[in-house]
Protein backbone atom coordinates (compact mmCIF):
# COMPACT_ATOMS: atom_id res chain seq x y z
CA UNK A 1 24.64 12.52 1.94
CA UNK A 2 21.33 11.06 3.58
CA UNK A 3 20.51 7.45 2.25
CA UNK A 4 17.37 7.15 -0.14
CA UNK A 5 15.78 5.14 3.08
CA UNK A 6 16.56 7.97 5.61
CA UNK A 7 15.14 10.30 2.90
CA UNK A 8 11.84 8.26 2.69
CA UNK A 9 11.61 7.92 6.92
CA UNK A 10 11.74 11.82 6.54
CA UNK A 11 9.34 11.67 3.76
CA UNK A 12 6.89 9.48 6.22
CA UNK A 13 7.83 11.63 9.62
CA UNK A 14 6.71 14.76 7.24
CA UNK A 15 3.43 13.54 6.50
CA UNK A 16 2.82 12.24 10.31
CA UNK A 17 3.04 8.79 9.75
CA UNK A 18 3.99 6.34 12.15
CA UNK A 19 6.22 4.54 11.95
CA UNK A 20 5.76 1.24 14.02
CA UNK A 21 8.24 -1.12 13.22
CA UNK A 22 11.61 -0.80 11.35
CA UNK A 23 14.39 -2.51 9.68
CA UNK A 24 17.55 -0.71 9.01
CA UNK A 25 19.46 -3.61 7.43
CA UNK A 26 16.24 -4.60 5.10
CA UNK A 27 15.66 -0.96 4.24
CA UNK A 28 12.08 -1.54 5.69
CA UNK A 29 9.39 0.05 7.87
CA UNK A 30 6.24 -0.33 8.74
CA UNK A 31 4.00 2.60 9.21
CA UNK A 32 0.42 3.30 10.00
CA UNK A 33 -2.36 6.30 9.76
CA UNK A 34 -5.08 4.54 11.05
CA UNK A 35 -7.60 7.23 10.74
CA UNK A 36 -6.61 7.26 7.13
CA UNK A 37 -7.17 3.63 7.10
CA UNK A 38 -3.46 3.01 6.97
CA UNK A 39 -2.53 -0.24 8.87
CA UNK A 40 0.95 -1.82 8.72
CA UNK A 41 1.96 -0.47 4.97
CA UNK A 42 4.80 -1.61 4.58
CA UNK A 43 7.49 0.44 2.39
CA UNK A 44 10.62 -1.61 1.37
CA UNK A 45 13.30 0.13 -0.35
CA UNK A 46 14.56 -2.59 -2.99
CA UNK A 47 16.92 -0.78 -4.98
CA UNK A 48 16.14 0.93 -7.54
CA UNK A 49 12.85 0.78 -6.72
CA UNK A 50 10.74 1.03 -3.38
CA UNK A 51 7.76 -1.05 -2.67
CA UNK A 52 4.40 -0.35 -0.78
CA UNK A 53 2.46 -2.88 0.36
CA UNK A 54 -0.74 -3.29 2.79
CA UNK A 55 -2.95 -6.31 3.00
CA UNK A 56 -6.39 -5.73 2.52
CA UNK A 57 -8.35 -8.47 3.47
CA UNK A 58 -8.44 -12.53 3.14
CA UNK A 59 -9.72 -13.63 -0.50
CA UNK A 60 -12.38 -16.67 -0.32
CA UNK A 61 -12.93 -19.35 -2.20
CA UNK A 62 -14.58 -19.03 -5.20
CA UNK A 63 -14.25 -15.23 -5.50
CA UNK A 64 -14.07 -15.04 -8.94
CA UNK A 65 -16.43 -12.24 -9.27
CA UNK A 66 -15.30 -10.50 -7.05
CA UNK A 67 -11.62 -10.60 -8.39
CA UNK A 68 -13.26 -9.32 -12.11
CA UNK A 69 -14.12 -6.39 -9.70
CA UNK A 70 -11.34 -5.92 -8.49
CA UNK A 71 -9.68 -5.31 -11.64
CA UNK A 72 -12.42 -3.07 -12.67
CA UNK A 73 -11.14 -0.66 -9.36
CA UNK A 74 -7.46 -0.85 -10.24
CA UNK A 75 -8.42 1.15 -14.06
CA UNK A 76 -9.81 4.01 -11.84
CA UNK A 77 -6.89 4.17 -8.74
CA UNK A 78 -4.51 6.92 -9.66
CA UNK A 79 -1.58 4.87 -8.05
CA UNK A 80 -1.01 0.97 -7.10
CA UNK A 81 -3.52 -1.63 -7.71
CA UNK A 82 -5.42 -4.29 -5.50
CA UNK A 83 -3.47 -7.48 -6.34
CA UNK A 84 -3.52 -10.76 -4.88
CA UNK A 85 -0.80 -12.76 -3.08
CA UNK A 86 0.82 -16.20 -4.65
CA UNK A 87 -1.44 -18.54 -3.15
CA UNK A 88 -4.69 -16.12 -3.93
CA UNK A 89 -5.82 -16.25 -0.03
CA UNK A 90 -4.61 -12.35 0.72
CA UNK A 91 -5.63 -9.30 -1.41
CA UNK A 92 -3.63 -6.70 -0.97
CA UNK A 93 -2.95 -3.02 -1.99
CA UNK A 94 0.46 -2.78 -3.97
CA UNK A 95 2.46 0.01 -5.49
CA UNK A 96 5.98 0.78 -6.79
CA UNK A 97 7.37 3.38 -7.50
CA UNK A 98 11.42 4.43 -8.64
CA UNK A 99 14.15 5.21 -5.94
CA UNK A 100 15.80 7.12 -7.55
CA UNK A 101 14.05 10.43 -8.26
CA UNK A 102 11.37 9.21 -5.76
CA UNK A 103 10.18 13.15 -4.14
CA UNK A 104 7.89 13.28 -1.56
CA UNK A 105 4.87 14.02 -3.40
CA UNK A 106 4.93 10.86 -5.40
CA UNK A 107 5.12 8.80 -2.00
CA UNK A 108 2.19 11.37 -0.07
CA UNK A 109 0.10 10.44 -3.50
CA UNK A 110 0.71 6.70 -3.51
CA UNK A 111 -0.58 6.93 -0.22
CA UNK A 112 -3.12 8.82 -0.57
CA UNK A 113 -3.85 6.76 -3.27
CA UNK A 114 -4.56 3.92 -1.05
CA UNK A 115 -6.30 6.06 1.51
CA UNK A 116 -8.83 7.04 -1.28
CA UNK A 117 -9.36 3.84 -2.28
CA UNK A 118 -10.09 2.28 0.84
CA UNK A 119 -12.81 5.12 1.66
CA UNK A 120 -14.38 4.66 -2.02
CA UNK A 121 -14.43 0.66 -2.13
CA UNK A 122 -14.14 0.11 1.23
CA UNK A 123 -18.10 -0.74 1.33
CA UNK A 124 -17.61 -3.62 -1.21
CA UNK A 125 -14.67 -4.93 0.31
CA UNK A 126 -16.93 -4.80 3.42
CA UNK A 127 -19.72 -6.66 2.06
CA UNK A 128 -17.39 -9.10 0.27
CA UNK A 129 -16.29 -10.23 3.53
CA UNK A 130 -19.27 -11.05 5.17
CA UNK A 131 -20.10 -13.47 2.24
């Protein structure tokens, strides 16, 4: 019986997705679609659930309004949510979803999820880092 983590590789080789670094011991890889505005997602099987992640951009100082945006984004994304890291200097696009019944589908549309994103906001993130 295939592993849930060989599963989700064939999940990711299905959907053309590269795969440019991996982990076998971690349960990790790394994958991109660039045109797609994929760029080192990371997908990290943590049983018993696996977690995508993809940084977005640096936050700056004093973002504040910017963050009250942010949150205003995450009610309309059909998956994930922009989140920032510990020390609130990365934002980053983050998503879980269970290992256990995880199909392909449900990974294609987290991804998608963030593709969408990324083409909808991707102006405002744009603009936010030039400030």
């Amino acid at each position: 019986m295939e592993s849930k983590f060989e599963q989700i590789k064939d999940y990711l080789t299905d959907m053309e997705m590269i795969i440019t670094k991996e982990d076998k011991e971690e349960e990790l890889v790394i994958v991109e679609d660039e045109e797609n505005g994929i760029k080192n997602l990371v997908i990290d099987c943590e049983e018993p659930i696996v977690v995508l992640e993809q940084v977005i951009m640096k936050a700056n100082q004093g973002s504040d309004p910017f963050f009250k945006r942010l949150l205003q984004i995450n009610r309309n994304l059909v998956h994930g949510a922009f989140v920032l890291d510990e020390e609130a200097r990365v934002i980053l696009f983050r998503d879980t979803l269970q290992l256990e019944n995880l199909d392909r589908n449900e990974l294609e549309g987290s991804i998608q999820a963030l593709s969408l994103a990324l083409t909808e906001y991707g102006s405002e993130f744009l603009k936010y880092a030039s400030e």
